[in-house]
Protein backbone atom coordinates (compact mmCIF):
# COMPACT_ATOMS: atom_id res chain seq x y z
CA UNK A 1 0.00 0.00 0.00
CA UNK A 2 2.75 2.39 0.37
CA UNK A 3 4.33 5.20 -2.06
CA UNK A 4 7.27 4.74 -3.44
CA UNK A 5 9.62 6.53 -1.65
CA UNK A 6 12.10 8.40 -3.81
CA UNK A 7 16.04 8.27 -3.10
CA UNK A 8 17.26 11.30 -2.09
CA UNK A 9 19.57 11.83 -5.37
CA UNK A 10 15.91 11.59 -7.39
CA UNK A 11 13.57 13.72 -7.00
CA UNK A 12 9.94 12.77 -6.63
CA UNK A 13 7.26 13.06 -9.12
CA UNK A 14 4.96 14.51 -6.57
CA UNK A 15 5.26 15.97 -3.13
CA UNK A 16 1.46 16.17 -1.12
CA UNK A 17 1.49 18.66 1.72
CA UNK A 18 -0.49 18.13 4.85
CA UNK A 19 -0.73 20.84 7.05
CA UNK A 20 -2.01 19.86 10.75
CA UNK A 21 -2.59 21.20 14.00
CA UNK A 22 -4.63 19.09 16.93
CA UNK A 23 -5.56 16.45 14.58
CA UNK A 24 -4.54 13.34 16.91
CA UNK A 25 -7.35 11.21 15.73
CA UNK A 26 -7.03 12.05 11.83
CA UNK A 27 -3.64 12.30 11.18
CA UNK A 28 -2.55 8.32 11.01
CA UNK A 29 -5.70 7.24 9.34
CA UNK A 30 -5.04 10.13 6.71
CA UNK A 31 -1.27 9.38 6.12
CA UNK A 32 -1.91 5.62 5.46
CA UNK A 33 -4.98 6.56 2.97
CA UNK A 34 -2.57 8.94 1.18
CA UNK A 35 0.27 6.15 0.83
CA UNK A 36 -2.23 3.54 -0.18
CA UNK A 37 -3.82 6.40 -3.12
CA UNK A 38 -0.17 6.99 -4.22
CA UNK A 39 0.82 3.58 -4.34
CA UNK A 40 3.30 3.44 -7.54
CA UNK A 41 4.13 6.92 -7.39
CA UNK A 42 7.75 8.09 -6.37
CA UNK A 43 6.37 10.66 -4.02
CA UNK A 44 7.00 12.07 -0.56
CA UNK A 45 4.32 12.67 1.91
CA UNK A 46 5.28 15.92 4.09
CA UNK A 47 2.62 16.27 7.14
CA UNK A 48 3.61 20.04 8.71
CA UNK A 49 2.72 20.24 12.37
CA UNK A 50 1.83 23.78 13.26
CA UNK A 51 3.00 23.18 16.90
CA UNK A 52 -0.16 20.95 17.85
CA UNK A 53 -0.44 20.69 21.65
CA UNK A 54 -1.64 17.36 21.36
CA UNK A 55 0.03 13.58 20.06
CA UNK A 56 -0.62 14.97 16.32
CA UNK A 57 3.14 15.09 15.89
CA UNK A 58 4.28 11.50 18.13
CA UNK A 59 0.99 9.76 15.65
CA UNK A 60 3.26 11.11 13.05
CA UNK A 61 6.76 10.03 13.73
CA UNK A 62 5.00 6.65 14.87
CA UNK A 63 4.77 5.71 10.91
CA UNK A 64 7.80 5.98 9.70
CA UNK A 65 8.77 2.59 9.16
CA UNK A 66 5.32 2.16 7.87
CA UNK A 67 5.40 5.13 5.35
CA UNK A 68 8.84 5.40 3.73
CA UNK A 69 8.21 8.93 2.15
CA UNK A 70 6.32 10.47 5.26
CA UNK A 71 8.35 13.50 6.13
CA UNK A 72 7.12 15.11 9.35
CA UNK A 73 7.92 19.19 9.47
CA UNK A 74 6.88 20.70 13.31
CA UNK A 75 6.93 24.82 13.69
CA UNK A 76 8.34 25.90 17.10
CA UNK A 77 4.93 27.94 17.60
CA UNK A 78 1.52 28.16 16.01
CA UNK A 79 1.62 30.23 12.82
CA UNK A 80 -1.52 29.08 11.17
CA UNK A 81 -2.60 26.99 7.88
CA UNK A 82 -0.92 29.37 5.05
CA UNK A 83 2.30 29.02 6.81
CA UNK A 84 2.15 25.47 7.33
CA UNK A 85 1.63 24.95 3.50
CA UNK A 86 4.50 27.37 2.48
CA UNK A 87 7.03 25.59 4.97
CA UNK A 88 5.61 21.97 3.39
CA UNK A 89 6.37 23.54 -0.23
CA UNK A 90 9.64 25.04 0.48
CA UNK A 91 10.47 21.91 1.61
CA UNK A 92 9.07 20.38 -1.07
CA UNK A 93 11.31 18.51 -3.56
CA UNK A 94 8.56 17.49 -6.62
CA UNK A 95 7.71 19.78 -9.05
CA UNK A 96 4.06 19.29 -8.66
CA UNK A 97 2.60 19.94 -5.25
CA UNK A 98 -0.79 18.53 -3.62
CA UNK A 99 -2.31 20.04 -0.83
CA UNK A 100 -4.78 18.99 1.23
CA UNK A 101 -6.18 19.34 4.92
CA UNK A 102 -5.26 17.15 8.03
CA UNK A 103 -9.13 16.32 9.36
CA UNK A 104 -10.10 14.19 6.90
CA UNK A 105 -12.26 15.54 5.28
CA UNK A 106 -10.59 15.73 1.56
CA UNK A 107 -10.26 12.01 -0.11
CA UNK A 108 -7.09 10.86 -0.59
CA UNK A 109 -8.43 8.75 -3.48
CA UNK A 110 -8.99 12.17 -5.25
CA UNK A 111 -5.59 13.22 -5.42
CA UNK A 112 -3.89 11.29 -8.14
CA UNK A 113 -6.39 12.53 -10.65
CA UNK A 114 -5.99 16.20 -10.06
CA UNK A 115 -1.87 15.55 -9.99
CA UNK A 116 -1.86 13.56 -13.12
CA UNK A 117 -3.95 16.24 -14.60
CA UNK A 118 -1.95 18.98 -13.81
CA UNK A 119 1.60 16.69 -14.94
CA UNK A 120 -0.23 16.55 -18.08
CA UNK A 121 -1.15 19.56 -18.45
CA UNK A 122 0.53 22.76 -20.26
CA UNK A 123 3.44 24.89 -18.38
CA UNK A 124 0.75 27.92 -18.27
CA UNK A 125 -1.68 26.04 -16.07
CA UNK A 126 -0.90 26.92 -12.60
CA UNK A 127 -3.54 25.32 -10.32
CA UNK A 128 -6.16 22.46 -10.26
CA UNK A 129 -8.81 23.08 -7.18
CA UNK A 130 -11.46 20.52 -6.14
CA UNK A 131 -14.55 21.35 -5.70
CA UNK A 132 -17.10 19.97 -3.31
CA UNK A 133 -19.96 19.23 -4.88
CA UNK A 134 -21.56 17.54 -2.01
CA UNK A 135 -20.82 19.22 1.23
CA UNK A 136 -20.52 17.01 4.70
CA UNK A 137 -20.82 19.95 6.98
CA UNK A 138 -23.23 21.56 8.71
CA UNK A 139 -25.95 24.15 7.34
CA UNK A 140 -24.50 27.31 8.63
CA UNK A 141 -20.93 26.50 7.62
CA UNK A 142 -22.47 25.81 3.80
CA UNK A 143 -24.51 28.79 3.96
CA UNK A 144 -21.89 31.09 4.86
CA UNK A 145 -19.27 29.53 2.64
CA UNK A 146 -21.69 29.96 -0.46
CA UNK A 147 -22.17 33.10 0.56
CA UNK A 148 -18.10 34.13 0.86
CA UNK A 149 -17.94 32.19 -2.39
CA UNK A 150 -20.35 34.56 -4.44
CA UNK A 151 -18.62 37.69 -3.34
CA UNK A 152 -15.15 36.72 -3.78
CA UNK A 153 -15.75 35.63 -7.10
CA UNK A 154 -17.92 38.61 -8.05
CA UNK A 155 -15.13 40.82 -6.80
CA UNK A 156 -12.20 38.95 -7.59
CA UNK A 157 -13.21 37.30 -10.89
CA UNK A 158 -10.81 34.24 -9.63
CA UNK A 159 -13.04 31.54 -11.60
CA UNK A 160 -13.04 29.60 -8.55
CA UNK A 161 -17.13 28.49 -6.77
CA UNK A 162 -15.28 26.72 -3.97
CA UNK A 163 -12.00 27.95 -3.13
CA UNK A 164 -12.33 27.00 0.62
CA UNK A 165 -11.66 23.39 -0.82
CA UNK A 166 -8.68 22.42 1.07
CA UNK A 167 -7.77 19.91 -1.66
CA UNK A 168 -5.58 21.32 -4.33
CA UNK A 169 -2.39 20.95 -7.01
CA UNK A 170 -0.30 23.11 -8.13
CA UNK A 171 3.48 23.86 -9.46
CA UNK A 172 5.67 24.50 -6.96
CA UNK A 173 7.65 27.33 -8.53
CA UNK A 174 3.93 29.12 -9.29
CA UNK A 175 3.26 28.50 -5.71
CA UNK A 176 6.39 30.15 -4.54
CA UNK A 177 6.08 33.37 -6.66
CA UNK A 178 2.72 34.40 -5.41
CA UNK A 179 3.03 37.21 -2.64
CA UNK A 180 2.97 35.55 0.98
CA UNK A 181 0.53 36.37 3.59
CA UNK A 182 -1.50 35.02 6.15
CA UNK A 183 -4.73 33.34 4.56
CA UNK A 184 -2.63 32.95 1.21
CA UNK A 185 -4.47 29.51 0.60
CA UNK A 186 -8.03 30.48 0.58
CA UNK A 187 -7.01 32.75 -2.42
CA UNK A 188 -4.79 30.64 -4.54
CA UNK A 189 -6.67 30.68 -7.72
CA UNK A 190 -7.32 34.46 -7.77
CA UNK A 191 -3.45 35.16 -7.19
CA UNK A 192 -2.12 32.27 -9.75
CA UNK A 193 -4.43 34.41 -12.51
CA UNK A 194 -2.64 37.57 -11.05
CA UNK A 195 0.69 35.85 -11.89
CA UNK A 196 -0.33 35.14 -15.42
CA UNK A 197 -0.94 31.16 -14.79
CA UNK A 198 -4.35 29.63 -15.95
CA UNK A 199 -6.45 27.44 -13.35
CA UNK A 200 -9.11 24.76 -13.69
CA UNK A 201 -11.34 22.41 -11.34
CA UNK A 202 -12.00 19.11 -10.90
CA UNK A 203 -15.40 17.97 -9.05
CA UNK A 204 -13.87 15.83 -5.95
CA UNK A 205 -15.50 14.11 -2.59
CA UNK A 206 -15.92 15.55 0.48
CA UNK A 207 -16.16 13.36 3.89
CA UNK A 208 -17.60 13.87 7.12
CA UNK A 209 -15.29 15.18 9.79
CA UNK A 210 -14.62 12.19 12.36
CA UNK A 211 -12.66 13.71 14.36
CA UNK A 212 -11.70 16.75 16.07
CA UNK A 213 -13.42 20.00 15.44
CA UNK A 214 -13.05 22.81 13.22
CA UNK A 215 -10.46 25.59 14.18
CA UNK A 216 -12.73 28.33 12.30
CA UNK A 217 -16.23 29.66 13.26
CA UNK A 218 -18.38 31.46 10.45
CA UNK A 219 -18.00 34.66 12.48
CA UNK A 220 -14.33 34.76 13.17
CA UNK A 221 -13.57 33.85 9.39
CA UNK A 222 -15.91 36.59 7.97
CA UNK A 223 -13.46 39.49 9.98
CA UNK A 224 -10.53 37.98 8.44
CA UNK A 225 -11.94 37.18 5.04
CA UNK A 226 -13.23 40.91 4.32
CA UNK A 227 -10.06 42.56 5.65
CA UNK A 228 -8.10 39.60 2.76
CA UNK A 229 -10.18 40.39 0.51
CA UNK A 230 -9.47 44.15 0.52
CA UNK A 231 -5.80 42.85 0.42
CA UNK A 232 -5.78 40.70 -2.69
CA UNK A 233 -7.96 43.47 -4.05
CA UNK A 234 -5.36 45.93 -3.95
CA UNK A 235 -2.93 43.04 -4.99
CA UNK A 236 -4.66 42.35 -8.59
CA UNK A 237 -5.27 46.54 -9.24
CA UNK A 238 -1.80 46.91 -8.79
CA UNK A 239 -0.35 43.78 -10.77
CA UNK A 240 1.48 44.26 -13.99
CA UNK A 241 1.30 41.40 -16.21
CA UNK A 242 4.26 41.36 -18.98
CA UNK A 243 2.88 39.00 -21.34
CA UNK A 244 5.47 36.29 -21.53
CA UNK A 245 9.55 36.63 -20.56
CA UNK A 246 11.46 35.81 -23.69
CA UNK A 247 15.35 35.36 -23.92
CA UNK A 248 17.37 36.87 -27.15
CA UNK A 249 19.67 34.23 -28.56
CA UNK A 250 23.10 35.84 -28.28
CA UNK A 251 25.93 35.01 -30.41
CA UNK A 252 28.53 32.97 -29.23
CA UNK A 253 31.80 34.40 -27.78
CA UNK A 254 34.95 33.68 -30.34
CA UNK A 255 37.23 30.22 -29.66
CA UNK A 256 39.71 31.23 -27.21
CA UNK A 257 37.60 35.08 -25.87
């Protein structure tokens, strides 16, 4: 059931980044479904523990005889989800990153598709999202995500009716020229367009949360989303796009120069 863990001369086809925090009772269940979906694939598994104050990170380093490419990342303090995913990606060694979050609550068993996808696909398409199509949460949390949905997209024109989907892939060195801030994931498609990259979605399952509980409430992520949302607003009215970067062909210096 396991990945194929890649030698450390070769790099891996795919690295899938996991970022967690109090997830004790997800995060071993999760690690062995992501091993068993990316069984044949010379990949590395990198779970990012955002200084969890639980047995997330011991669950963890318990499978790594089990899970050859498991890499286990731990921050020294709590810096949230956006930083968590940019420490898994600079650690990243794969060309093609997968993200996804540590309840659960994305399938594993989605993943391949949207890397292969995204291998396959042109240099100029940045991001593949998933998007829920069937929601396992609970009526306020759909109604207010809906709701965030419809205005970001209205405002932002990012393409995207469910960027809140944890479950993503992407190119690493797209990833890693977007502008960093806090809450940087939830606007990933909007600020891969501002970079000149092209995005698409794939419909993908969502699952129940079994354990845990959510670190968000509709009311705390509303403040931060409209105060974002003024930010990546400002962001796109001040990009410049250049069109393409091409290189002259320069002669070659004389034998001997």
């Amino acid at each position: 059931m396991n990945a194929e863990s890649a030698p450390l001369d070769v790099s891996p086809e795919v690295s899938i980044v996991v970022p967690v925090f109090d997830e004790e009772g997800a995060v071993a269940d999760l690690a062995r479904e992501i091993a068993a979906a990316f069984a044949g694939w010379r990949c590395e598994v990198i779970f990012v523990d955002d200084a969890s104050r639980d047995d997330t990170g011991a669950r963890l380093a318990a499978l790594g005889t089990e899970i050859p490419g498991l890499r286990v990342l731990s921050h020294g303090r709590n810096a949230g989800q956006s930083r968590a995913i940019r420490t898994g990606v600079l650690a990243a060694r794969a060309p093609i990153v997968v993200m996804m979050d540590g309840d659960g609550q994305n399938d594993p068993a989605d993943a391949p598709r949207l890397a292969r996808a995204l291998t396959a696909a042109p240099p100029g398409l940045g991001l593949i999202g998933g998007e829920r199509r069937v929601r396992r949460d609970s009526r306020g949390k759909r109604w207010a995500s809906r709701l965030a949905n419809a205005v970001r997209r209205r405002l932002l024109n990012d393409q995207a009716t469910d960027t809140g989907c944890g479950l993503k892939a992407f190119r690493r060195d797209a990833f890693l020229a977007l502008p960093y801030f806090d809450h940087l994931h939830r606007y990933l498609p909007a600020l891969m367009i501002r970079e000149g990259y092209q995005v698409a979605f794939e419909p993908v399952n969502h699952r129940p949360r079994e354990s845990g509980r959510s670190k968000y409430t509709n009311l705390g992520r509303l403040g931060v989303a409209l105060f974002d949302l003024a930010g990546v607003i400002w962001l796109n009215a001040r990009a410049r796009n250049p069109g393409g970067v091409g290189e002259a062909r320069l002669p070659a210096p004389p034998e001997g120069a």
